[in-house]
PDB file of N, CA and C in Angstrom:
ATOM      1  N   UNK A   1      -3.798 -16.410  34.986  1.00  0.00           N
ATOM      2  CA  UNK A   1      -2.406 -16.827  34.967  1.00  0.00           C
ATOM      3  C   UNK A   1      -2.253 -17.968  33.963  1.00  0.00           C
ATOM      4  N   UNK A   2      -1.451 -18.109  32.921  1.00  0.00           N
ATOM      5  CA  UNK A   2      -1.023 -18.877  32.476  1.00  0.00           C
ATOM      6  C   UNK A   2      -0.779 -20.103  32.974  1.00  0.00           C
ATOM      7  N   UNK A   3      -1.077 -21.637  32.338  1.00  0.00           N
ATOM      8  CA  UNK A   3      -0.626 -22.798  32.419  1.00  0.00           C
ATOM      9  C   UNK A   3       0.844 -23.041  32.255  1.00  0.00           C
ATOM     10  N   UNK A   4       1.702 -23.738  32.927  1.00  0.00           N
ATOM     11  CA  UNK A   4       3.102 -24.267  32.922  1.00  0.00           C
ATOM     12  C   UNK A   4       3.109 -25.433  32.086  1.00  0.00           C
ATOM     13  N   UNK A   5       3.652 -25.426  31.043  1.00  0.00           N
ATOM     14  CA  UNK A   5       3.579 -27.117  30.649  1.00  0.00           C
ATOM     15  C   UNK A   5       4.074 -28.015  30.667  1.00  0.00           C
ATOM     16  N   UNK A   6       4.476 -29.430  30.487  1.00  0.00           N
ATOM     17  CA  UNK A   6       5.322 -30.769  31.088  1.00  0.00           C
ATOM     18  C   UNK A   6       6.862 -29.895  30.904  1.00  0.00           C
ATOM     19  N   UNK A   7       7.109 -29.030  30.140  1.00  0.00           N
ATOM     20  CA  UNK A   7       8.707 -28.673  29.783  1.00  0.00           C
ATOM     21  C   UNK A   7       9.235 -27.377  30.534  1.00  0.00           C
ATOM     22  N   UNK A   8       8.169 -27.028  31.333  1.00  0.00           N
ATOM     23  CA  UNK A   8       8.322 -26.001  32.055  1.00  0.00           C
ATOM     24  C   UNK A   8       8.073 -24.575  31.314  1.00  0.00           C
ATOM     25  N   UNK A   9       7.562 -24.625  30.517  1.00  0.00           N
ATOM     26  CA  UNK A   9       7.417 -23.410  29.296  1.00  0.00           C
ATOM     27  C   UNK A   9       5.687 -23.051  29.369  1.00  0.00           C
ATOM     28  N   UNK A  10       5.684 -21.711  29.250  1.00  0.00           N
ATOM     29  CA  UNK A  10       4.486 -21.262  29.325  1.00  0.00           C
ATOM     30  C   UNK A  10       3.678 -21.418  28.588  1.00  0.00           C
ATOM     31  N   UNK A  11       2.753 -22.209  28.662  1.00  0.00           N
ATOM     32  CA  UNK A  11       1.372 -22.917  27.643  1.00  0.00           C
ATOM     33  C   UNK A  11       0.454 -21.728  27.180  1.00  0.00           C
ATOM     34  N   UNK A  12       0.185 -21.449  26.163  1.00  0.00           N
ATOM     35  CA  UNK A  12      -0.698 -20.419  25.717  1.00  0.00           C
ATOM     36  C   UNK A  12      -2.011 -21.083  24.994  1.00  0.00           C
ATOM     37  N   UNK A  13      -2.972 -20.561  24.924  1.00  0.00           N
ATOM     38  CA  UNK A  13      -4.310 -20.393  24.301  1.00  0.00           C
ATOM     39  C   UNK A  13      -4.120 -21.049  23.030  1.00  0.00           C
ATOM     40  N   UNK A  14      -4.648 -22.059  22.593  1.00  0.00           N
ATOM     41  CA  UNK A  14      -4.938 -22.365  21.146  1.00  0.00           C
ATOM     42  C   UNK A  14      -6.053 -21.655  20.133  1.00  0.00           C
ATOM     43  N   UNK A  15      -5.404 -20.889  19.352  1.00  0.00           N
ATOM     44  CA  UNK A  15      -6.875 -20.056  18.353  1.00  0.00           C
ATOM     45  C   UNK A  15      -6.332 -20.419  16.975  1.00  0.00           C
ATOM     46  N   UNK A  16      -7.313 -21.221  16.697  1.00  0.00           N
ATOM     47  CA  UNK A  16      -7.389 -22.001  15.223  1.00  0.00           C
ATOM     48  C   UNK A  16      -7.723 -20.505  14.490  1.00  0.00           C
ATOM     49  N   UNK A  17      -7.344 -20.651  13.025  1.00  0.00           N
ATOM     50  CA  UNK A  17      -7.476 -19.585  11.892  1.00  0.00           C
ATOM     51  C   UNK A  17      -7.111 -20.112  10.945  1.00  0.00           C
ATOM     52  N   UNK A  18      -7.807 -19.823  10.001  1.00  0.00           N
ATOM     53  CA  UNK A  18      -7.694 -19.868   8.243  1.00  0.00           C
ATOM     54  C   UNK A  18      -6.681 -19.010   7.975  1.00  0.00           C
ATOM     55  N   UNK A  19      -5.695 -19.106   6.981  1.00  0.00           N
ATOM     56  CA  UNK A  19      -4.579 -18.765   6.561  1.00  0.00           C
ATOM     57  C   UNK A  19      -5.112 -18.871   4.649  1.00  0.00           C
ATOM     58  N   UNK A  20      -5.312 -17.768   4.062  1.00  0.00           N
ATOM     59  CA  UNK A  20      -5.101 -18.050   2.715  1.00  0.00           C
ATOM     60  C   UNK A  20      -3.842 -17.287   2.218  1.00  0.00           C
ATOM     61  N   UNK A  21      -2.828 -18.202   1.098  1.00  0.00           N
ATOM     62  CA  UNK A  21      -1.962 -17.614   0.782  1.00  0.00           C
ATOM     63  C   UNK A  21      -2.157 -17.348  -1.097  1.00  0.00           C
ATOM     64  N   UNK A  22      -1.935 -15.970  -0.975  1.00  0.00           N
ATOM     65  CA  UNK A  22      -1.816 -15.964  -3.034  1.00  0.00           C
ATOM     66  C   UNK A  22      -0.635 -15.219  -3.447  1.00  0.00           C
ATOM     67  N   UNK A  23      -0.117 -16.111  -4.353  1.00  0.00           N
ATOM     68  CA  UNK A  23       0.946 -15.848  -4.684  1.00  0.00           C
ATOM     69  C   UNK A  23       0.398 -14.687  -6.657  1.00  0.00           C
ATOM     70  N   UNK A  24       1.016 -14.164  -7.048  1.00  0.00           N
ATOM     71  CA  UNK A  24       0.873 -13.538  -7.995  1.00  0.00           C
ATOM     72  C   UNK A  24       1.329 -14.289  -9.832  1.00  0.00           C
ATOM     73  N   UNK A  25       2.602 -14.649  -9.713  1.00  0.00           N
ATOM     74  CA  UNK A  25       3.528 -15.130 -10.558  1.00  0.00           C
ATOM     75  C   UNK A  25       4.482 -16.270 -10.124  1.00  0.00           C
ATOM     76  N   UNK A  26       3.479 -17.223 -10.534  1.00  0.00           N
ATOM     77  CA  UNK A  26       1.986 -17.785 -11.077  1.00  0.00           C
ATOM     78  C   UNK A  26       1.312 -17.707 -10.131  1.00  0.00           C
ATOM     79  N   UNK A  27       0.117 -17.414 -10.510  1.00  0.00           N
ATOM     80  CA  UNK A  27      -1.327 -17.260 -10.136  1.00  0.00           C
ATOM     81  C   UNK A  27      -1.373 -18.210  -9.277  1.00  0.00           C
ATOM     82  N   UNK A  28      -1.082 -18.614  -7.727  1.00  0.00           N
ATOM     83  CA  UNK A  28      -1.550 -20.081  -7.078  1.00  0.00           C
ATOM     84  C   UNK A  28      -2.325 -19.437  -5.655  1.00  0.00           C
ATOM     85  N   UNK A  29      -3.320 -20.226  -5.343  1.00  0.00           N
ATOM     86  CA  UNK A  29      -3.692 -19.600  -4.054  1.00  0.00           C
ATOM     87  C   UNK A  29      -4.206 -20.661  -3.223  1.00  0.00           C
ATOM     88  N   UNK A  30      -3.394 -20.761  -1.946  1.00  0.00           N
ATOM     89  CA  UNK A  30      -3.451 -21.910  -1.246  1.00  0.00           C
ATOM     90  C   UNK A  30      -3.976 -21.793   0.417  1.00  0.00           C
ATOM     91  N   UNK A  31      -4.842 -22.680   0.951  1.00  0.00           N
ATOM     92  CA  UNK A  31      -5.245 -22.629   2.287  1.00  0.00           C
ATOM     93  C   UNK A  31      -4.833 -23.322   3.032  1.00  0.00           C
ATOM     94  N   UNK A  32      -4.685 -22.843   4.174  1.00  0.00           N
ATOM     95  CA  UNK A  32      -4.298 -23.884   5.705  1.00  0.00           C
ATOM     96  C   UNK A  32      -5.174 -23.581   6.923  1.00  0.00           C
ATOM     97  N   UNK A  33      -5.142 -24.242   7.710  1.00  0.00           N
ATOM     98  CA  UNK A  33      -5.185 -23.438   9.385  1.00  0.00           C
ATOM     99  C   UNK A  33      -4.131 -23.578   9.856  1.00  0.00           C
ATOM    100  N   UNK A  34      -4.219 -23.421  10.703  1.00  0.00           N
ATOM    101  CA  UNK A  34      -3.063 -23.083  12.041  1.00  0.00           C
ATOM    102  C   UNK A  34      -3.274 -22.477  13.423  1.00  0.00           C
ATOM    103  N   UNK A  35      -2.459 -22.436  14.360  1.00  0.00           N
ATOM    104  CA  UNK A  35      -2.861 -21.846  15.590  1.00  0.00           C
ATOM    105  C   UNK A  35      -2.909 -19.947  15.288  1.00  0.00           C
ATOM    106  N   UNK A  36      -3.079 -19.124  15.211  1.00  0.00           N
ATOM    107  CA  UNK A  36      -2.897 -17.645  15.141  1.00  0.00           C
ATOM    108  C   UNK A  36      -1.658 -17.270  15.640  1.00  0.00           C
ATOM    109  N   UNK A  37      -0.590 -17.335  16.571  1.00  0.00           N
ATOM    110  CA  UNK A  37       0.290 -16.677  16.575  1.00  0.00           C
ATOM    111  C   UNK A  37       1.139 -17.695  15.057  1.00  0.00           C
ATOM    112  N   UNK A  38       1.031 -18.871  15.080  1.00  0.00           N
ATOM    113  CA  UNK A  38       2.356 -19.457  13.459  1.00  0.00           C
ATOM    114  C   UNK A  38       1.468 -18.574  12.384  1.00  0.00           C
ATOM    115  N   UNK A  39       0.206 -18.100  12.360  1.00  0.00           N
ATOM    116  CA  UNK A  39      -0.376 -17.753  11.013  1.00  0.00           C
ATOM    117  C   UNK A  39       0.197 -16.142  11.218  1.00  0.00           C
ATOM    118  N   UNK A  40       0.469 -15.575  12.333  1.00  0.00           N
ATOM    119  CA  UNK A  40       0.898 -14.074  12.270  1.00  0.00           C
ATOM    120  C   UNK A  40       2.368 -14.038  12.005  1.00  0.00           C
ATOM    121  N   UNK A  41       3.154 -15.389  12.617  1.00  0.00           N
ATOM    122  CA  UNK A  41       4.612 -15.505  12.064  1.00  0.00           C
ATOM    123  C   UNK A  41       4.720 -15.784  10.604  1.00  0.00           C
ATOM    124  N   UNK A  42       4.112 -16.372   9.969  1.00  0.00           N
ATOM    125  CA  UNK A  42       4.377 -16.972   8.752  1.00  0.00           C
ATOM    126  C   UNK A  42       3.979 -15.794   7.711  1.00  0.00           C
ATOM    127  N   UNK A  43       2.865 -14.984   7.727  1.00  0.00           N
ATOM    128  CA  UNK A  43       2.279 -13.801   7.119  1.00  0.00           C
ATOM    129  C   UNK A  43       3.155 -12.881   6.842  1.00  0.00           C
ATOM    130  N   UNK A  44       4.126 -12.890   7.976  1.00  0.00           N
ATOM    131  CA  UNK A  44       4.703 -11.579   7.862  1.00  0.00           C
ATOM    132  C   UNK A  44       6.478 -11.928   7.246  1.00  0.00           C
ATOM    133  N   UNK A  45       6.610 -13.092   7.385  1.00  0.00           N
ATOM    134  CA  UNK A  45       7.710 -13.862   6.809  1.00  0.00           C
ATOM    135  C   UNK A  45       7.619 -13.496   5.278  1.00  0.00           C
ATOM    136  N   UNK A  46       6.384 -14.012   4.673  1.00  0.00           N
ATOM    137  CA  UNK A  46       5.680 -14.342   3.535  1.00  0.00           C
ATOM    138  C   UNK A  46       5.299 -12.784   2.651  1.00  0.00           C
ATOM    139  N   UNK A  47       5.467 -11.776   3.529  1.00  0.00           N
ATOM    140  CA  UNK A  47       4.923 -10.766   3.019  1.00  0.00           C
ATOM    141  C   UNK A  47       6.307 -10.219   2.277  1.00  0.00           C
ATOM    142  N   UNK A  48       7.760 -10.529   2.984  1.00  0.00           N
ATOM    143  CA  UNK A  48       8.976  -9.667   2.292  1.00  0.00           C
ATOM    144  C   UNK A  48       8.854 -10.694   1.348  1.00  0.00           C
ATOM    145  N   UNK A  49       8.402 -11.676   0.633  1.00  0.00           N
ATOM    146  CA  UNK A  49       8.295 -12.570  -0.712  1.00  0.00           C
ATOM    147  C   UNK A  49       7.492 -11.436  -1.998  1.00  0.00           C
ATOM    148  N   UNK A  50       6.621 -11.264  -0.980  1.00  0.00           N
ATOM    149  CA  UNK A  50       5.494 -10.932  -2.069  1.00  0.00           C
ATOM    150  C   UNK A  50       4.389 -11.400  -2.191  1.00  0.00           C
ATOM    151  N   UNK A  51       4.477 -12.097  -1.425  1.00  0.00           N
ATOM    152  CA  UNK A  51       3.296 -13.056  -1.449  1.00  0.00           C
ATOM    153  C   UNK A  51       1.875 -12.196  -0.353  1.00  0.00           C
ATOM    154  N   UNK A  52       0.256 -12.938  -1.078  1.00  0.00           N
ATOM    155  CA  UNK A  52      -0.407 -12.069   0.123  1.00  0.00           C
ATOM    156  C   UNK A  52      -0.631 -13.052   0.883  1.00  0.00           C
ATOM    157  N   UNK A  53      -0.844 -12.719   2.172  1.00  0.00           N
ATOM    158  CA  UNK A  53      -1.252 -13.642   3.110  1.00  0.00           C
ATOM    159  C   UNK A  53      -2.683 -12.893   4.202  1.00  0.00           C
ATOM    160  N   UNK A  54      -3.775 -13.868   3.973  1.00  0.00           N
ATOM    161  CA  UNK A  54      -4.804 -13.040   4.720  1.00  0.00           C
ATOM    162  C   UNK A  54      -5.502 -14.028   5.904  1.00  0.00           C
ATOM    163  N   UNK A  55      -5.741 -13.903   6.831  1.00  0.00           N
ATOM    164  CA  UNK A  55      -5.981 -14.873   8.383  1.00  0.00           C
ATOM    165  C   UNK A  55      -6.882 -14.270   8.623  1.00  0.00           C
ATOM    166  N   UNK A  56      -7.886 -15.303   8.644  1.00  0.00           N
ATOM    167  CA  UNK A  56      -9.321 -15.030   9.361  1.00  0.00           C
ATOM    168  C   UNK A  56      -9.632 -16.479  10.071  1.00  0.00           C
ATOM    169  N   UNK A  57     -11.176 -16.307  10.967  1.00  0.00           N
ATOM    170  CA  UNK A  57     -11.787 -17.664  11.223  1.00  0.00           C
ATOM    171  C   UNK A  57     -12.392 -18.465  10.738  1.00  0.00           C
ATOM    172  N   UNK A  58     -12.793 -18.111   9.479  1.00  0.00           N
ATOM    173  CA  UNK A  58     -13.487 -19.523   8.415  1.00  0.00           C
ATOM    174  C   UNK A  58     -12.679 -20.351   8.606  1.00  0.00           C
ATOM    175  N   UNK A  59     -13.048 -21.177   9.473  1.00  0.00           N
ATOM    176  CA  UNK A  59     -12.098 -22.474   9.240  1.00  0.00           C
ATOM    177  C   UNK A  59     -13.144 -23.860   8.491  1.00  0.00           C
ATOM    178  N   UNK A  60     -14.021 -23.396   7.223  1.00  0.00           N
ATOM    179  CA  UNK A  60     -14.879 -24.518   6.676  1.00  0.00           C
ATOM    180  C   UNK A  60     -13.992 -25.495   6.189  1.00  0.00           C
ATOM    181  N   UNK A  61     -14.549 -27.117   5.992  1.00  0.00           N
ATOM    182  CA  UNK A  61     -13.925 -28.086   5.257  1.00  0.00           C
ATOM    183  C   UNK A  61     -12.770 -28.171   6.436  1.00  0.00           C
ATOM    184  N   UNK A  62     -11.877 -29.358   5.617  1.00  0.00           N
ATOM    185  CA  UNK A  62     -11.070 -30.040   5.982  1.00  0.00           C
ATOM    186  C   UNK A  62      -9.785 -28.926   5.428  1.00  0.00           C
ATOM    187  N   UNK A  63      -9.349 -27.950   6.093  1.00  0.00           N
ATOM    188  CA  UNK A  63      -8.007 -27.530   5.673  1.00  0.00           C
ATOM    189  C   UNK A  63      -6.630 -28.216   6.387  1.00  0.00           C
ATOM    190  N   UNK A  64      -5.676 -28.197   5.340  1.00  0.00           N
ATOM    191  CA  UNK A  64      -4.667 -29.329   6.046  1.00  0.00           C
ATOM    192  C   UNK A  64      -4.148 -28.170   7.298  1.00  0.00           C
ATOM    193  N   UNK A  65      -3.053 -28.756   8.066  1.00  0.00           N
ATOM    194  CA  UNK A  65      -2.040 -27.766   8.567  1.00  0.00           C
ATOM    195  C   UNK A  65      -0.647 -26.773   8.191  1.00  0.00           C
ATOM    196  N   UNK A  66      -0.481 -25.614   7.906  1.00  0.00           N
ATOM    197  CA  UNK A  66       0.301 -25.064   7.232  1.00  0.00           C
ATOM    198  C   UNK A  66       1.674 -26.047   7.201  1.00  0.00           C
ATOM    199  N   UNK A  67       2.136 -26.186   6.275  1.00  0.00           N
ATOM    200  CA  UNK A  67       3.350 -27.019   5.939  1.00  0.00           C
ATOM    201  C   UNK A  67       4.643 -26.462   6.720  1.00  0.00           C
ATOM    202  N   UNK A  68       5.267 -27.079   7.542  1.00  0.00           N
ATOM    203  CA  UNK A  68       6.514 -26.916   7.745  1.00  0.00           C
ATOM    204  C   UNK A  68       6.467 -25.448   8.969  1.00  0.00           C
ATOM    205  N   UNK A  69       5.662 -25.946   9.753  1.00  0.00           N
ATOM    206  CA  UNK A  69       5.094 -25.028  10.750  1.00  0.00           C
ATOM    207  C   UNK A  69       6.353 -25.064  11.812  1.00  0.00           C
ATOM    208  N   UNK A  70       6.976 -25.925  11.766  1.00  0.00           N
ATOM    209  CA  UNK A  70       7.783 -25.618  12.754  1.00  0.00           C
ATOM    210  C   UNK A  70       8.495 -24.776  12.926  1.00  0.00           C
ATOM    211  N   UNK A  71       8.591 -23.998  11.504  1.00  0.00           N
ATOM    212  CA  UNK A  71       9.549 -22.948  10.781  1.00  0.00           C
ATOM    213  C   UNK A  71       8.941 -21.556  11.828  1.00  0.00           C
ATOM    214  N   UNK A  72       7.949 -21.816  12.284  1.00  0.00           N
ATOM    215  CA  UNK A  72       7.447 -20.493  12.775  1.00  0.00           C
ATOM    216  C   UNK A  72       6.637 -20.726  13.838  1.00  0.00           C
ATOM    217  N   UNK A  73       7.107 -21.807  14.659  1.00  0.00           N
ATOM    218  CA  UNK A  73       6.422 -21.650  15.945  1.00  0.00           C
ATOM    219  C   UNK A  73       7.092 -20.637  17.237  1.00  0.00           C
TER     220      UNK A  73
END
């Protein structure tokens, strides 16, 4: 059973993931983590751009947190 949390909202599982994003024109290709469900929201946001977006668990090094995550929690 799921955790309740201080707001009364159902607390879910934290699963960290690598997020790489590459854009084509121009050539830029950028990394984050994030929890897995913002990296499955943001991917698929990102995909009607054009952009690729690929999520795995390498989470090596210091990756920041995807920017402006709130956009897709």
């Amino acid at each position: 059973m799921p955790a309740v949390n201080d707001d009364g909202g159902v607390e879910t599982k934290r699963e960290p993931c690598h997020i790489h994003v590459s854009f084509a024109t121009p050539p830029v290709e950028l990394d984050y983590q994030d929890d897995r469900a913002v990296a499955d929201r943001f991917a698929e946001a990102m995909a009607r751009s054009g952009a690729v977006v690929t999520i795995d668990g390498e989470l090596g090094g210091d990756l920041p947190l995807l920017p402006c995550r709130r956009l897709w929690l």
